[in-house]
Protein backbone atom coordinates (compact mmCIF):
# COMPACT_ATOMS: atom_id res chain seq x y z
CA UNK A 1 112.97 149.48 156.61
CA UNK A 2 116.39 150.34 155.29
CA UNK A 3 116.71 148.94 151.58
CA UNK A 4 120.50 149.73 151.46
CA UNK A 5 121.30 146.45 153.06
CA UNK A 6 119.89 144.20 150.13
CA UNK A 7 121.25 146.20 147.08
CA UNK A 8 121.84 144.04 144.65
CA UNK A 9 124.96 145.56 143.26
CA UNK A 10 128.59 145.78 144.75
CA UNK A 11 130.31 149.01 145.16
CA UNK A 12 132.22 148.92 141.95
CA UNK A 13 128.93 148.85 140.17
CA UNK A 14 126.85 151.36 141.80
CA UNK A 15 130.23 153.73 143.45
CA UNK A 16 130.55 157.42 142.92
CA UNK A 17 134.33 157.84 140.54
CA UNK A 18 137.14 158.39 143.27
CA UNK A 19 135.27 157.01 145.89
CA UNK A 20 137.48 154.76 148.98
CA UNK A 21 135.41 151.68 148.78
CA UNK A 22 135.43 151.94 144.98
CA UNK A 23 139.34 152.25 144.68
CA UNK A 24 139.22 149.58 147.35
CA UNK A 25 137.06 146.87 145.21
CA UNK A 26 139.13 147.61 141.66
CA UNK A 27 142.47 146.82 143.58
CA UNK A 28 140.87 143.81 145.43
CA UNK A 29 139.22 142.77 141.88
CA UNK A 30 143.35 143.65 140.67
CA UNK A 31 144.75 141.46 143.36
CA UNK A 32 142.14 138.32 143.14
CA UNK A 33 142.84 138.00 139.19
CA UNK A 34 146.54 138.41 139.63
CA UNK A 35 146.07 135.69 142.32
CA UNK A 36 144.23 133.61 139.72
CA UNK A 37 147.08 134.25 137.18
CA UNK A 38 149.42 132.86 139.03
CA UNK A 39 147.57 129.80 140.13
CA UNK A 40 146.61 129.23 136.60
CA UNK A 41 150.33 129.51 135.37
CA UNK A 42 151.21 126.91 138.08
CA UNK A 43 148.92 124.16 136.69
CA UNK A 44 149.86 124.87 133.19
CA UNK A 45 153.57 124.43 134.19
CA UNK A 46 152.68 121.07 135.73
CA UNK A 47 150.81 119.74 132.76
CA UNK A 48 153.71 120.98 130.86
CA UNK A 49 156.13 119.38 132.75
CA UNK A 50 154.15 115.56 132.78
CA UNK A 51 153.67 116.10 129.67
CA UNK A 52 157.42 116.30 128.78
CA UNK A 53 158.48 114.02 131.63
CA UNK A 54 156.34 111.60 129.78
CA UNK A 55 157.20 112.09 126.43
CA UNK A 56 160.72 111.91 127.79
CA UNK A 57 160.53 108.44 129.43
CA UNK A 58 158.29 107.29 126.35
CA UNK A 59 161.92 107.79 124.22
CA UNK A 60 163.78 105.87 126.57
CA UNK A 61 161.48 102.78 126.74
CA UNK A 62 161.73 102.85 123.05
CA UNK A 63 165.34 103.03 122.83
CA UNK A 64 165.69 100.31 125.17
């Protein structure tokens, strides 16, 4: 039986320095937290924006 299909580790972990598929999971590790930036950022510029939009309407009401 061939235990190299059930290794617990991904390439990253257990890849040789320089190796293709080790490049290839860094960069796709790279890419999938730049993707999670950016989807972060979004939300937090959301709650940023009800946040003012209702402090903003809060100081009308009271003016009124």
């Amino acid at each position: 039986m061939n235990t190299m299909m059930f290794t617990p580790a991904c390439a990253t972990c257990i890849g040789q320095s320089g190796q293709v598929t080790v490049l290839a999971a860094n960069g796709a590790v790279f890419v999938m937290l730049g993707a999670l930036m950016v989807v972060f950022g979004v939300i937090f510029a959301i709650v940023v924006s009800f946040i003012r939009r209702a402090r903003r309407l809060e100081a009308e009401v009271a003016q009124s």
